[in-house]
Protein backbone atom coordinates (compact mmCIF):
# COMPACT_ATOMS: atom_id res chain seq x y z
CA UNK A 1 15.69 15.93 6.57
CA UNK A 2 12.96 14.02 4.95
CA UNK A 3 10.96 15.24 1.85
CA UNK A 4 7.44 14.33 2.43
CA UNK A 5 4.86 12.85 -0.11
CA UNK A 6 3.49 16.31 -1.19
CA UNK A 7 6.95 18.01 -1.19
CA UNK A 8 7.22 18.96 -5.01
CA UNK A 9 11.58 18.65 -4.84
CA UNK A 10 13.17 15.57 -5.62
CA UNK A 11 16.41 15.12 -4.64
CA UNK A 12 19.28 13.37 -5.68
CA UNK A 13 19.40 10.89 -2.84
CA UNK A 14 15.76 9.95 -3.40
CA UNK A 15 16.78 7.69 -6.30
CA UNK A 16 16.53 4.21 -4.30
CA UNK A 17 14.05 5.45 -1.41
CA UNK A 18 11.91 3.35 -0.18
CA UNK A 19 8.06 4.32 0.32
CA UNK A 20 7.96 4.42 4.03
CA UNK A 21 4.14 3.80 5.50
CA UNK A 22 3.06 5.42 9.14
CA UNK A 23 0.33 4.17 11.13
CA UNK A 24 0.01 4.91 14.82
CA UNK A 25 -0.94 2.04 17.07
CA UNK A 26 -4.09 -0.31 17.24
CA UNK A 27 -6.56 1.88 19.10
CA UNK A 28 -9.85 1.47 20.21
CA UNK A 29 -12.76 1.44 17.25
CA UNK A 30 -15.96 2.06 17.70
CA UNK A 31 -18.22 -1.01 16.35
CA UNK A 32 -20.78 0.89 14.59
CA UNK A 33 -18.48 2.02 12.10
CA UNK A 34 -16.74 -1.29 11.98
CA UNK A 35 -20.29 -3.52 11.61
CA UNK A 36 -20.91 -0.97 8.53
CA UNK A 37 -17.22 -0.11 7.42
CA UNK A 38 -17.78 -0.75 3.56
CA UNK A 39 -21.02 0.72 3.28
CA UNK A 40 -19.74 4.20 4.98
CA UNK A 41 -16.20 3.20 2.21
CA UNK A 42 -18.33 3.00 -1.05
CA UNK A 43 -18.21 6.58 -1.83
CA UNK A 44 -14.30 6.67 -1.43
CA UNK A 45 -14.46 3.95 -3.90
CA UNK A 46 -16.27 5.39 -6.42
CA UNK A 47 -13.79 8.69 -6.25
CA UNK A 48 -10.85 6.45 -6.08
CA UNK A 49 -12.03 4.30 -9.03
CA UNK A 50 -12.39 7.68 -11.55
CA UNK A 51 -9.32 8.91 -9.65
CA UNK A 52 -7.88 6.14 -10.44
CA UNK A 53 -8.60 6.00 -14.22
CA UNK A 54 -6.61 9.21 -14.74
CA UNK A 55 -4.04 8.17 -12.46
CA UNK A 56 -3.39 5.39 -14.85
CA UNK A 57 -3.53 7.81 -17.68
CA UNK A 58 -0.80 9.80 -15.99
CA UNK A 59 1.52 6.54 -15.20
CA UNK A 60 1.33 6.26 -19.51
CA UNK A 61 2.28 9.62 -19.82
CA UNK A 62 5.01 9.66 -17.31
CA UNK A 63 6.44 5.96 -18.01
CA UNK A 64 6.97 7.41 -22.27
CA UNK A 65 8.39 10.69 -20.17
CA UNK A 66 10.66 9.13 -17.86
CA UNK A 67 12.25 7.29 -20.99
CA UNK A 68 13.85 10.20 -22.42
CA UNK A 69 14.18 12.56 -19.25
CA UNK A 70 14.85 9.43 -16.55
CA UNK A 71 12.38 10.81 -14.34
CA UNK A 72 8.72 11.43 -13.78
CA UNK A 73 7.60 15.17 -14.59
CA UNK A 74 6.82 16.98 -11.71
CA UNK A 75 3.28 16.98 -12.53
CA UNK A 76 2.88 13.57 -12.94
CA UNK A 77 4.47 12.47 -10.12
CA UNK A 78 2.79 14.93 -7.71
CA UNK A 79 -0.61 14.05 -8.46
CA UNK A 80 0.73 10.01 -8.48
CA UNK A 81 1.59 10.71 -5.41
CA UNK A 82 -1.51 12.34 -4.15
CA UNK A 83 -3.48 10.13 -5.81
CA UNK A 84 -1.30 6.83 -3.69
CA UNK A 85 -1.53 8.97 -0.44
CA UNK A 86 -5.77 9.00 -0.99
CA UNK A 87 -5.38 5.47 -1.93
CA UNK A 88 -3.71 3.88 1.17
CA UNK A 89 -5.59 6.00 3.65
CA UNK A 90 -8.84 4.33 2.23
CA UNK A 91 -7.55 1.42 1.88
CA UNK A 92 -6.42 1.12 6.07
CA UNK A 93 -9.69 2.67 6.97
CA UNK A 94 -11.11 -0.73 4.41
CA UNK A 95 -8.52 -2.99 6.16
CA UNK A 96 -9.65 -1.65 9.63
CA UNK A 97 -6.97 -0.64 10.39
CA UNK A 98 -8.13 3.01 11.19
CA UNK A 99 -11.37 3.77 12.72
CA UNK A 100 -11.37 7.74 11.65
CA UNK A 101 -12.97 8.70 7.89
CA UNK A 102 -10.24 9.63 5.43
CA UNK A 103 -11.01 12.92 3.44
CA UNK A 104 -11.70 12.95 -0.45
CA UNK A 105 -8.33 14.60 -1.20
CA UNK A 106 -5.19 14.44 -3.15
CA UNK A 107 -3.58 17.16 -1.18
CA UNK A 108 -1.99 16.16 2.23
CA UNK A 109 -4.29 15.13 5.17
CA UNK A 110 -1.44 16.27 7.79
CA UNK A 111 -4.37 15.57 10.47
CA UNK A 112 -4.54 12.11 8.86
CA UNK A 113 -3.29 8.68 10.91
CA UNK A 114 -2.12 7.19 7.92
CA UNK A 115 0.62 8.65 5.92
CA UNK A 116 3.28 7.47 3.39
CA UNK A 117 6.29 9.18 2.36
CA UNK A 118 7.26 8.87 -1.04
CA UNK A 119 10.35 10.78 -2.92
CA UNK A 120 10.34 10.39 -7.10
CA UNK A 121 13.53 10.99 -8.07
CA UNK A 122 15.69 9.80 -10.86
CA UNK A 123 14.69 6.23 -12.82
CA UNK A 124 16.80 3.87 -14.62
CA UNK A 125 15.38 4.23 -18.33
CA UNK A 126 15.89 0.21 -18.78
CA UNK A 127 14.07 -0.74 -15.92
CA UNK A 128 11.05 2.00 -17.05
CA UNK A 129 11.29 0.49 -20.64
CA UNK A 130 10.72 -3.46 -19.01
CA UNK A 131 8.58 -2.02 -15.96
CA UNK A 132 5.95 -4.27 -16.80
CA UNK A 133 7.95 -7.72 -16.93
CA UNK A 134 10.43 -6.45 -13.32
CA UNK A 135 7.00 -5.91 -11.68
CA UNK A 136 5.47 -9.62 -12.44
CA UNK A 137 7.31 -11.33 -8.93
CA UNK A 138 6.11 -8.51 -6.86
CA UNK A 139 2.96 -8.75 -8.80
CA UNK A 140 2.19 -12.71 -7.56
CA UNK A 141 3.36 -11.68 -4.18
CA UNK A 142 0.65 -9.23 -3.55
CA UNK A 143 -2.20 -10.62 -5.51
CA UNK A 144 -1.82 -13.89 -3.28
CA UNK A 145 -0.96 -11.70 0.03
CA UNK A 146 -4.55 -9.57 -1.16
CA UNK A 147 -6.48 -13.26 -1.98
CA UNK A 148 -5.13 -14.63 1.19
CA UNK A 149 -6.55 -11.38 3.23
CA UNK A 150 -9.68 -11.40 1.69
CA UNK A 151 -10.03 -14.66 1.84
CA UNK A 152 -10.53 -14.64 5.57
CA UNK A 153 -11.61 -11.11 5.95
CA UNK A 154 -14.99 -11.95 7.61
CA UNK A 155 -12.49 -13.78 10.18
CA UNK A 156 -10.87 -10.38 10.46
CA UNK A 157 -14.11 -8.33 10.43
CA UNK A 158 -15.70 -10.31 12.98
CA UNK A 159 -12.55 -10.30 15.45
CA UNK A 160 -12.72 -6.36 15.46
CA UNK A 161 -16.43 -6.10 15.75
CA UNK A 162 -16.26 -8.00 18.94
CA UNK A 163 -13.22 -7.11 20.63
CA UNK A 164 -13.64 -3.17 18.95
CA UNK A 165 -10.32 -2.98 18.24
CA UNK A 166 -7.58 -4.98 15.82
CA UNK A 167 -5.34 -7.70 18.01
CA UNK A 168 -1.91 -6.56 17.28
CA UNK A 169 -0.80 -9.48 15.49
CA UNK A 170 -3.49 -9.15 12.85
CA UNK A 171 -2.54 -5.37 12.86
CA UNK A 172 1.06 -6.35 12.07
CA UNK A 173 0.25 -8.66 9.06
CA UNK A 174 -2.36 -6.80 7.58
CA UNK A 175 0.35 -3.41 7.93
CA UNK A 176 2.34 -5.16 6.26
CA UNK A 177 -0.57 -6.15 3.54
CA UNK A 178 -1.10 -2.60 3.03
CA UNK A 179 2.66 -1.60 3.00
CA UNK A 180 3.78 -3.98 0.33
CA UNK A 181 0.85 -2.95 -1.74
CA UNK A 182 1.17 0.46 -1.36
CA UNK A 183 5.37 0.15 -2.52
CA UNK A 184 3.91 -2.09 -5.12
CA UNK A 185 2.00 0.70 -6.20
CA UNK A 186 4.40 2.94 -6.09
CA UNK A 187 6.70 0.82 -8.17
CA UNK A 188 4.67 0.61 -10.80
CA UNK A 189 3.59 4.12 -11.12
CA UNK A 190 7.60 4.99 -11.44
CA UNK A 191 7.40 6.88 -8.19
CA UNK A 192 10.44 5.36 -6.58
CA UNK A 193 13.11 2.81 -8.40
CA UNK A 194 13.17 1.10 -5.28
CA UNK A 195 11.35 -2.86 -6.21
CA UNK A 196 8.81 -3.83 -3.64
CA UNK A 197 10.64 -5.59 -0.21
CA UNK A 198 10.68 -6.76 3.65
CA UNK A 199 7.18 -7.92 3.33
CA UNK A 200 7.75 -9.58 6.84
CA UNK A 201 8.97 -5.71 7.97
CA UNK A 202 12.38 -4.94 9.24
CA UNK A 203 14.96 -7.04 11.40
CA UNK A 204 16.38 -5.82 14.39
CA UNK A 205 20.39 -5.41 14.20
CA UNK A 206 22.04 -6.42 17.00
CA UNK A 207 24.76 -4.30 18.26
CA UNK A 208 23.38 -1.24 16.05
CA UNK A 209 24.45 2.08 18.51
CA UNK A 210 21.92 4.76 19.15
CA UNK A 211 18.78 3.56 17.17
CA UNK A 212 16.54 6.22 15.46
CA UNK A 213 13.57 5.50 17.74
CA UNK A 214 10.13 4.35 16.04
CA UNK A 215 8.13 7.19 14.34
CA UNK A 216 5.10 5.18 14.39
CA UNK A 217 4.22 1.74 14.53
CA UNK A 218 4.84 0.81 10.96
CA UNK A 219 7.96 2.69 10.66
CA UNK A 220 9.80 0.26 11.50
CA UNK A 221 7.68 -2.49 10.77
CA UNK A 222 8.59 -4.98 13.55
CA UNK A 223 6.68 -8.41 13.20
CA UNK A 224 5.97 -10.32 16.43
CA UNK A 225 5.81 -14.27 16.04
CA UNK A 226 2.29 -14.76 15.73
CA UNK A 227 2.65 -11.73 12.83
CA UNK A 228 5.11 -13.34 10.65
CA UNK A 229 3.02 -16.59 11.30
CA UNK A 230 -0.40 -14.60 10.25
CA UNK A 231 1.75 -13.08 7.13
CA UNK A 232 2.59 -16.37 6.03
CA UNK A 233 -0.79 -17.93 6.41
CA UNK A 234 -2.42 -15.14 4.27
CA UNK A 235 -0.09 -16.15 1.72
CA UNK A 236 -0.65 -19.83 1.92
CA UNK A 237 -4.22 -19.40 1.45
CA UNK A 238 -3.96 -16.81 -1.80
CA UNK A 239 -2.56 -19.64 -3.31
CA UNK A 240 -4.72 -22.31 -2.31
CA UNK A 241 -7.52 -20.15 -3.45
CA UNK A 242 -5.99 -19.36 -6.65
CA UNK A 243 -5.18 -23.25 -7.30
CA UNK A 244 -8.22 -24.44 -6.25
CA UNK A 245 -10.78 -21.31 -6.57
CA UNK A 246 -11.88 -22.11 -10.19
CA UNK A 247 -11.54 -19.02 -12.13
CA UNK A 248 -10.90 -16.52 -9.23
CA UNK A 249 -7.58 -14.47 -10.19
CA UNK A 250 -5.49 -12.55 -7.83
CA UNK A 251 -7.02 -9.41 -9.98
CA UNK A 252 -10.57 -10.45 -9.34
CA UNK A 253 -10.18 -10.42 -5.29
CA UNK A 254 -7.70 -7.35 -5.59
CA UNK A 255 -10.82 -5.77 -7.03
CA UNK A 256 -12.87 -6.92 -4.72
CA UNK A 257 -11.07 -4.95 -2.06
CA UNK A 258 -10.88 -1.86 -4.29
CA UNK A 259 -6.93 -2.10 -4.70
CA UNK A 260 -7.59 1.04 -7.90
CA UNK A 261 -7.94 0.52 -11.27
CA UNK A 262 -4.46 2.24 -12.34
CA UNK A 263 -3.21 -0.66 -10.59
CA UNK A 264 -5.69 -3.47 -12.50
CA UNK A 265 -4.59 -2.33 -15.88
CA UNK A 266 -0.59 -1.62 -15.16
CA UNK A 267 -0.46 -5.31 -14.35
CA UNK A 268 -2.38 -6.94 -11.95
């Protein structure tokens, strides 16, 4: 049995969980809201900016608590975990990857498309005390996956606003965008011990007997061809960009694309 995101327990055999990301499939969007996405988007980021700013408060608090009780307080970690549940449903509606309006709230949106499930649970008090330093690899990963992104995000924009909805492939890589992000996120806010992986989803196992079917289509996160290929590329140009962009800096495009402000100052 699961515990989901706004489940206040935190069991034992959460310790090395994995944030786990559900999206349903690419549907039909309507092109209005697409042409004028970010406009209808800047009031969720103005919440999730002052959100945001206490959220980073509480990772502070919790990262001096978890040194001396190994965990997060429950507290802390349910309104970290409220506050990344707000954050990745704006961020797929920003990504298009969602044509319905997410709701200014911390508490669960169970009507929602987009969900994670996270479960804080016990933390290794050396790898709290070095957070910071553990989280620089996954750090370059996802500023150059963001730069990449945004780099060709009127590409992107333009794609949906003709066809009205997101060619799976692009939906696959820009899932997984969001998905690595959001267990970045989590990572660094001490709400899972698991580090940030499978950017290019999971492999299929061959010979594996009775396999748990799909619960949505980012869970598991299988990658066509063309999606690995369109993962890769998005990383190919973040660096590019980053080499040869002057003074642009994975944390200048990641807050370009309102990836919150807890998340600028723990590191990126």
């Amino acid at each position: 049995m699961t515990q989901p995101v706004w489940d206040s327990k935190m069991p034992p055999e959460a310790d090395e969980w994995l944030p786990a990301l559900d999206i349903p499939e690419p549907q039909a969007q309507r092109r209005l809201t697409v042409l004028v996405r970010w406009l209808l988007l800047l009031p969720q980021f103005i919440v999730l900016f002052v959100l945001g700013i206490v959220a980073f408060l509480a990772t502070v608090a919790g990262w001096f608590a978890a040194l001396f009780i190994a965990r997060l307080p429950g507290a802390v970690a349910r309104y970290l975990s409220g506050f990344l549940a707000y954050e990745t449903r704006v961020h797929a509606s920003a990504l298009l990857l969602v044509d319905t309006y997410p709701p200014f709230a911390l508490t669960p949106a169970r009507a929602y498309p987009v969900r994670i499930e996270v479960r804080p649970g016990r933390l290794n008090r050396l790898a709290v005390l070095f957070r910071i330093i553990l989280m620089i690899p996954a750090a370059i990963v996802q500023g150059l996956f963001v730069s990449g992104w945004y780099a060709v995000s009127f590409v992107s924009w333009i794609v949906v606003l003709i066809l009205g909805r997101m060619p799976r492939p692009l939906f696959e890589a820009t899932a997984a965008l969001l998905r690595f992000t959001m267990r970045y996120n989590a990572y660094t806010s001490m709400l899972t011990s698991a580090y940030p992986k499978r950017l290019y989803g999971e492999r299929d196992t061959p010979g594996t007997p009775d396999q748990a079917p799909p619960m949505s289509a980012t869970r598991p996160l299988r990658l066509s061809t063309t999606g690995t290929v369109l993962v890769t590329v998005f990383l190919v140009i973040g660096l590019i960009v980053n080499i040869f962009g002057g003074t642009a800096t994975p944390s200048d495009r990641t807050d370009e694309v309102s990836f919150s402000s807890a998340h600028w100052a723990t590191g990126l």
